[in-house]
N, C-alpha and C. Protein backbone atom coordinates (compact mmCIF):
# COMPACT_ATOMS: atom_id res chain seq x y z
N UNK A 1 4.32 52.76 23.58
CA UNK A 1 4.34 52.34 24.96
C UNK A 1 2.91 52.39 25.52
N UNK A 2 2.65 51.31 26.57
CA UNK A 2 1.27 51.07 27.07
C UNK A 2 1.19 51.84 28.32
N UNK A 3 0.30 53.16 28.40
CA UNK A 3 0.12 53.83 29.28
C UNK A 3 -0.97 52.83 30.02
N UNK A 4 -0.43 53.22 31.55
CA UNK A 4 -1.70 52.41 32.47
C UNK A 4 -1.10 52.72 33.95
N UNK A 5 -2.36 52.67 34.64
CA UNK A 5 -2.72 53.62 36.47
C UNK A 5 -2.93 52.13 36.54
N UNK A 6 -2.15 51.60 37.85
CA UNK A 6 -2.47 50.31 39.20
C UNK A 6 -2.39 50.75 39.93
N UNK A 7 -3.81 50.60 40.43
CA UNK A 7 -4.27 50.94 42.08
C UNK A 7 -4.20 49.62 42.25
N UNK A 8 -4.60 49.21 44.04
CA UNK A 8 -5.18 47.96 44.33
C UNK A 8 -5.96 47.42 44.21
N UNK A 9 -7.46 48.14 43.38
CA UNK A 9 -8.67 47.75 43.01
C UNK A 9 -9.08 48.44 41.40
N UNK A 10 -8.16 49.15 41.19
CA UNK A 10 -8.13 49.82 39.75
C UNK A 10 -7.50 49.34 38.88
N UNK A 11 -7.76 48.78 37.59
CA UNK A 11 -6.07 49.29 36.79
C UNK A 11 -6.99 49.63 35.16
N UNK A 12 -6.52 51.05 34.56
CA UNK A 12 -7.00 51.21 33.75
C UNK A 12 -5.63 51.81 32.46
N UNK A 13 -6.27 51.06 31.25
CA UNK A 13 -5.00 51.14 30.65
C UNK A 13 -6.00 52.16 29.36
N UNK A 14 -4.59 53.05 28.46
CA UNK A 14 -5.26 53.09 27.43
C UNK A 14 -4.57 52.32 26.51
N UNK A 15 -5.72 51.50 26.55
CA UNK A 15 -5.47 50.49 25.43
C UNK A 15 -7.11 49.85 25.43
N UNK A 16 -7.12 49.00 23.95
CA UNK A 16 -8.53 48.64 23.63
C UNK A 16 -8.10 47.12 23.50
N UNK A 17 -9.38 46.09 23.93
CA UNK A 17 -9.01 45.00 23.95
C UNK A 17 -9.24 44.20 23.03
N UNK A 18 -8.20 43.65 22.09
CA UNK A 18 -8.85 42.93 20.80
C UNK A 18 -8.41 41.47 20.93
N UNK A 19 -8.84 40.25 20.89
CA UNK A 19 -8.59 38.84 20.29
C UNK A 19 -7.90 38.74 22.17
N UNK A 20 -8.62 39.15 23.38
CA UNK A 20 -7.63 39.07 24.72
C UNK A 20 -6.75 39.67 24.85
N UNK A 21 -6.26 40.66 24.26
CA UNK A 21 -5.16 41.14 24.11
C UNK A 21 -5.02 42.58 24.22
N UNK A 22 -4.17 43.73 24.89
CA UNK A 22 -4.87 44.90 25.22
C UNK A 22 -3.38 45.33 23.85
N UNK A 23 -4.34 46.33 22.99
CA UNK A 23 -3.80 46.89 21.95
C UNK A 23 -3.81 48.40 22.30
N UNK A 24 -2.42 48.93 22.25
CA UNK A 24 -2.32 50.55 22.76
C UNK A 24 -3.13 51.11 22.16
N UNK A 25 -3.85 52.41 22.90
CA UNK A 25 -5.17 53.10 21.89
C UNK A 25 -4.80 54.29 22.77
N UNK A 26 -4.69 55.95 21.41
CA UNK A 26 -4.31 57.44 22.45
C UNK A 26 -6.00 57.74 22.62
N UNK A 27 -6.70 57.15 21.96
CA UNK A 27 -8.40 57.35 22.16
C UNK A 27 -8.96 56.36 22.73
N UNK A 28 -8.85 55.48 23.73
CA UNK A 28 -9.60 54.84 24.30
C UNK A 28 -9.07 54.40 25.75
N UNK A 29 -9.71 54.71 26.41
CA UNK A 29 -9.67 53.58 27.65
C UNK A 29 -10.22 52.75 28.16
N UNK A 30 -9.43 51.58 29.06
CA UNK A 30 -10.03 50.23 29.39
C UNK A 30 -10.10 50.05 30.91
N UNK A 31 -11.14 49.93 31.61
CA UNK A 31 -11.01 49.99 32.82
C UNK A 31 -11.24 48.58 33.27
N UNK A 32 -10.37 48.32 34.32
CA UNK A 32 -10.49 46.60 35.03
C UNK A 32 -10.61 47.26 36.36
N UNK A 33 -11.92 46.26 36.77
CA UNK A 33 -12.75 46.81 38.61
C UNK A 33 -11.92 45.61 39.21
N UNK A 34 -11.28 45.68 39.80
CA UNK A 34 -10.81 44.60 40.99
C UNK A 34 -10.20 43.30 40.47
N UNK A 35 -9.12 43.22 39.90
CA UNK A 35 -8.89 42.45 39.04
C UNK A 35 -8.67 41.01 39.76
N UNK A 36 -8.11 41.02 41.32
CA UNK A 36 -7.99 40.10 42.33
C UNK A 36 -9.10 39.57 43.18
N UNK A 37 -10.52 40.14 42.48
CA UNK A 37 -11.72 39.46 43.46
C UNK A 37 -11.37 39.46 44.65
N UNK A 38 -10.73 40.67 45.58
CA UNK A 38 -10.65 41.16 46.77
C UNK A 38 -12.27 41.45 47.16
N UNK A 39 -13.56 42.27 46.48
CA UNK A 39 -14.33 43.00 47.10
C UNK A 39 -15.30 41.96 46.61
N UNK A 40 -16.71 41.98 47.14
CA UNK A 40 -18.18 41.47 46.81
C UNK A 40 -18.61 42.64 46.08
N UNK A 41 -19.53 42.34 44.62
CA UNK A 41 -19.83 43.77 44.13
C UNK A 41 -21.28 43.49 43.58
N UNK A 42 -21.71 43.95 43.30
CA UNK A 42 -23.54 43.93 42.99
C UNK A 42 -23.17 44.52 41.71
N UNK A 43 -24.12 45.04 40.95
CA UNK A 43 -24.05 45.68 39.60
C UNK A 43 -24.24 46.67 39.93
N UNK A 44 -25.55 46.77 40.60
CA UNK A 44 -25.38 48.80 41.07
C UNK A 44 -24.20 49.47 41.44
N UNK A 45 -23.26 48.56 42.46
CA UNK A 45 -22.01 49.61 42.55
C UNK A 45 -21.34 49.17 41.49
N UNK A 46 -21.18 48.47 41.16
CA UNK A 46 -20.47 48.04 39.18
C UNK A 46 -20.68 49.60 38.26
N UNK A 47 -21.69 49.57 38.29
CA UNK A 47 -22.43 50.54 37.76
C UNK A 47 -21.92 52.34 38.07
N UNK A 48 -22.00 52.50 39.08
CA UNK A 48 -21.64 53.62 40.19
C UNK A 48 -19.98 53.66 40.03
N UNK A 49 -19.45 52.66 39.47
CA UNK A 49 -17.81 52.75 39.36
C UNK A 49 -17.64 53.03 38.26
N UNK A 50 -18.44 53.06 37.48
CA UNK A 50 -18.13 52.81 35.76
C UNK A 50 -18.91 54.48 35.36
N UNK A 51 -19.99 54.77 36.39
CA UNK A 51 -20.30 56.17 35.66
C UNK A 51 -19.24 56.92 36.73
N UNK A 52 -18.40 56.93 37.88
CA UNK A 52 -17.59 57.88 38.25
C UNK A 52 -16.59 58.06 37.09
N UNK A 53 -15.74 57.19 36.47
CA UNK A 53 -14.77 57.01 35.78
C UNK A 53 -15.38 57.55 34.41
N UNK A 54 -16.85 57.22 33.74
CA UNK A 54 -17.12 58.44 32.91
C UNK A 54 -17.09 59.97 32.89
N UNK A 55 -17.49 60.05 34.00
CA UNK A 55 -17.35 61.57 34.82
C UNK A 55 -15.74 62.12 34.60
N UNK A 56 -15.06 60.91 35.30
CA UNK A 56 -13.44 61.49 35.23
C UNK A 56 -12.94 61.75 34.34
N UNK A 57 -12.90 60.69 33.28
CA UNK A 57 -12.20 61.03 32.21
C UNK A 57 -13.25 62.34 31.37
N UNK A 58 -14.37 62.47 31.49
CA UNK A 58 -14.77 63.57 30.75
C UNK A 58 -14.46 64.77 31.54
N UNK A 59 -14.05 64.79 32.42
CA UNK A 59 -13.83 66.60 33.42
C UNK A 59 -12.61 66.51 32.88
N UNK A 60 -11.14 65.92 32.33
CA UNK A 60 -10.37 65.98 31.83
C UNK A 60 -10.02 65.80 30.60
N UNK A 61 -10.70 66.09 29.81
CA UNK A 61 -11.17 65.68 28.61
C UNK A 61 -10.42 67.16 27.81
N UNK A 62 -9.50 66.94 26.85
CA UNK A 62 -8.66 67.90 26.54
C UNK A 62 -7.42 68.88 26.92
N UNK A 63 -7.33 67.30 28.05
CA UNK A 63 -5.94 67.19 28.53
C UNK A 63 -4.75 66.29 27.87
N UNK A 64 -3.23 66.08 27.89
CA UNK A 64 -2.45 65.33 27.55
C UNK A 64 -3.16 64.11 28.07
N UNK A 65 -3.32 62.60 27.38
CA UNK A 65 -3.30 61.66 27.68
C UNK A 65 -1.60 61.04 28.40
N UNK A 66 -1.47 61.12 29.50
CA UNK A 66 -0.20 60.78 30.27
C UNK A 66 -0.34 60.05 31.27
N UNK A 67 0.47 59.41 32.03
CA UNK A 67 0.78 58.83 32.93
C UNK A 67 0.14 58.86 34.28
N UNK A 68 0.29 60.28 34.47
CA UNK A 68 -0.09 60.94 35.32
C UNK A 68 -1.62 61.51 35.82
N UNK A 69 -2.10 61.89 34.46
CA UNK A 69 -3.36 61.87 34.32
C UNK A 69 -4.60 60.30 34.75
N UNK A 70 -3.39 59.43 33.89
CA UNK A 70 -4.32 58.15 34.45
C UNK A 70 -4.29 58.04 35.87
N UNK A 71 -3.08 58.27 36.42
CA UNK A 71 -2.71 57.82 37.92
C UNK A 71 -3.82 58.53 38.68
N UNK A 72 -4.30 59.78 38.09
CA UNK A 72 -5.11 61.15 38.99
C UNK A 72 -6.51 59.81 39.23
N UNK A 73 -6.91 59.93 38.05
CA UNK A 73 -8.32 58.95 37.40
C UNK A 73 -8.42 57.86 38.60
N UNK A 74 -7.00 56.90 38.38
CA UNK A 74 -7.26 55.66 39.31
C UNK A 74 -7.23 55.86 40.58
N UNK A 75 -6.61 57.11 41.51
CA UNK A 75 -6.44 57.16 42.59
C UNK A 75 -7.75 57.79 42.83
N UNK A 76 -8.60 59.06 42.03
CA UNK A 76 -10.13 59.30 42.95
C UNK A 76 -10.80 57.95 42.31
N UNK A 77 -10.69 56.80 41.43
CA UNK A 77 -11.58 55.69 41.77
C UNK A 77 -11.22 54.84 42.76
N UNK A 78 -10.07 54.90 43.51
CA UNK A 78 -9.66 53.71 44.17
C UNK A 78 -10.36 54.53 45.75
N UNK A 79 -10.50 55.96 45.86
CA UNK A 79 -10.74 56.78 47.19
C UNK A 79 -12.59 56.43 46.67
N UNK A 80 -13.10 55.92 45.55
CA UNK A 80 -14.55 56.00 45.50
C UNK A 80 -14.87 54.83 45.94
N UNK A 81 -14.02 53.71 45.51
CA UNK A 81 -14.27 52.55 45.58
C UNK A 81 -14.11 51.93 47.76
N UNK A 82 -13.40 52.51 47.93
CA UNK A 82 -13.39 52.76 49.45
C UNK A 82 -14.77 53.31 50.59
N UNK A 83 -15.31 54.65 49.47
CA UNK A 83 -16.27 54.85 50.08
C UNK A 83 -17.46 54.02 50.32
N UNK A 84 -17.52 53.42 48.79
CA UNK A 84 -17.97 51.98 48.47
C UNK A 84 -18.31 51.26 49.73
N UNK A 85 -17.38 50.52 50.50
CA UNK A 85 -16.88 49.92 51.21
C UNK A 85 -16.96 50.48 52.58
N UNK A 86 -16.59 51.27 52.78
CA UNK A 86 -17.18 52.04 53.98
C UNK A 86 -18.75 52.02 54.21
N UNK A 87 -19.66 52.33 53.21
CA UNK A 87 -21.08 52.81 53.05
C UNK A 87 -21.60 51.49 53.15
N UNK A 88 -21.14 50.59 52.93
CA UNK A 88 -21.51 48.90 53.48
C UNK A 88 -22.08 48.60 51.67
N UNK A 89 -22.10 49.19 50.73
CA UNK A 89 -22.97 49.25 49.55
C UNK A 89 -21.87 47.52 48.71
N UNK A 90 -20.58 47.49 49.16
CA UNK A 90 -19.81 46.50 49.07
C UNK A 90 -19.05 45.91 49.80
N UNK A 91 -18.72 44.65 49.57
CA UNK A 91 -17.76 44.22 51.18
C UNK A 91 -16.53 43.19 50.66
N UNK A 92 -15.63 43.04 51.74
CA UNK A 92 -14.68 42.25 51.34
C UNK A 92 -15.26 40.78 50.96
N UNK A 93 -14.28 40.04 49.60
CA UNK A 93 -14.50 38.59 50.31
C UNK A 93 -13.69 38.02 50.75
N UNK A 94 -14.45 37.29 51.52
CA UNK A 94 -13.40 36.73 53.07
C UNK A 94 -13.12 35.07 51.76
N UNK A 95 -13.78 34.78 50.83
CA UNK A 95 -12.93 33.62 50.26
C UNK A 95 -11.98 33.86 48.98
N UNK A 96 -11.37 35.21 49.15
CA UNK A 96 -10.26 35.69 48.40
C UNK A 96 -8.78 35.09 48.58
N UNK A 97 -8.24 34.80 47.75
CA UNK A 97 -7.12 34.36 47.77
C UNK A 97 -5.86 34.47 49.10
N UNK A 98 -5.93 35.90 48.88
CA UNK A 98 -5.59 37.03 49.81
C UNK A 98 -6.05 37.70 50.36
N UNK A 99 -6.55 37.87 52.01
CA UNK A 99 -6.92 38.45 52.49
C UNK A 99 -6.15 39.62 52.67
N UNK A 100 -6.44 41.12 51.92
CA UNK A 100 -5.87 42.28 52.18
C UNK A 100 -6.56 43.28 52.59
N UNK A 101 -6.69 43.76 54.17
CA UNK A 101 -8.02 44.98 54.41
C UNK A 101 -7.16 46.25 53.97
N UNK A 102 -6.55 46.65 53.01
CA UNK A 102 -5.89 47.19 52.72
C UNK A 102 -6.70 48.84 52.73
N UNK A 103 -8.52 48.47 52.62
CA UNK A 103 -9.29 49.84 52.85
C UNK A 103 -9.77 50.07 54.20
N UNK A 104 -9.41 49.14 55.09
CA UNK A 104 -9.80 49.07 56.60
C UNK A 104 -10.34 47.85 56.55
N UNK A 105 -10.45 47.57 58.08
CA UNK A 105 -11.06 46.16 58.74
C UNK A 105 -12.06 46.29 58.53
N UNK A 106 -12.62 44.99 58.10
CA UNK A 106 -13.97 44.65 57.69
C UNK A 106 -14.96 45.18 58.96
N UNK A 107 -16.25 45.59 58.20
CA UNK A 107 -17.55 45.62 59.45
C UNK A 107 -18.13 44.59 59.87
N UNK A 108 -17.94 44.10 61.09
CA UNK A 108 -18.46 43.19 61.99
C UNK A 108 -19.82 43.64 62.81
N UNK A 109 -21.26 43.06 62.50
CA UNK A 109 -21.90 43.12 63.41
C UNK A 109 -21.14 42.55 65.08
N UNK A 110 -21.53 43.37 66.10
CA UNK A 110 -21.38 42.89 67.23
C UNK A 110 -22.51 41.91 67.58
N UNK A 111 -22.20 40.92 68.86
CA UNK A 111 -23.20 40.57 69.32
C UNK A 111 -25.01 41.22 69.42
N UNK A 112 -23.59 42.44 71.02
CA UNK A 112 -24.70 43.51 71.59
C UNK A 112 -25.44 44.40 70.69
N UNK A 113 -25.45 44.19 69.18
CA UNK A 113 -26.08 44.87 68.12
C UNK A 113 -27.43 43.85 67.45
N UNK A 114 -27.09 42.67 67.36
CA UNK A 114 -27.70 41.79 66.41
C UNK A 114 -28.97 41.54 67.11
């Protein structure tokens, strides 16, 4: 069975990807950043998402690979990926399929600011 955590901007499976195809793996994981092109992302926070999730899975590192464990993983990346977003470092795109502010309403310069 294919263990795997869906957040709204997470989904990480363990499984390894061969020929397109995600092949169950108890030693590997596969992380997908935003699979719906909801957010604008630069590489630096690309980057900044990919070493939190190194971090994670190594502070748990000689734990059961479970369900649950992934769910832990995807939910502090989906609370990082927010901060993200908050910190202005990424932003929604407004030519997404679906508009979902599902991390809060976008930041609007005001007039009386600009």
């Amino acid at each position: 069975m294919l263990l795997k955590c869906t957040t709204r901007h997470i989904r990480i499976f363990a499984a390894e990807v061969e020929n397109n195809e995600l092949a169950p793996s108890d030693s590997v994981l596969t992380l997908d950043i935003d699979p719906d092109n909801e957010l604008n992302w630069n590489e630096e926070a690309l980057q900044q998402v990919y070493r939190m999730f190194d971090e994670l899975v190594e502070s748990s590192s000689g734990e059961d690979l479970t369900e649950y464990n992934l769910r832990r993983i995807g939910s502090d990346l989906e609370h990082f990926v927010r901060g993200l977003l908050q910190s202005g470092q990424i932003s929604y795109n407004l030519n997404s399929r679906v508009l979902n502010y599902s991390m809060g309403l976008p930041q609007v310069a005001s007039e009386a600011s600009v």
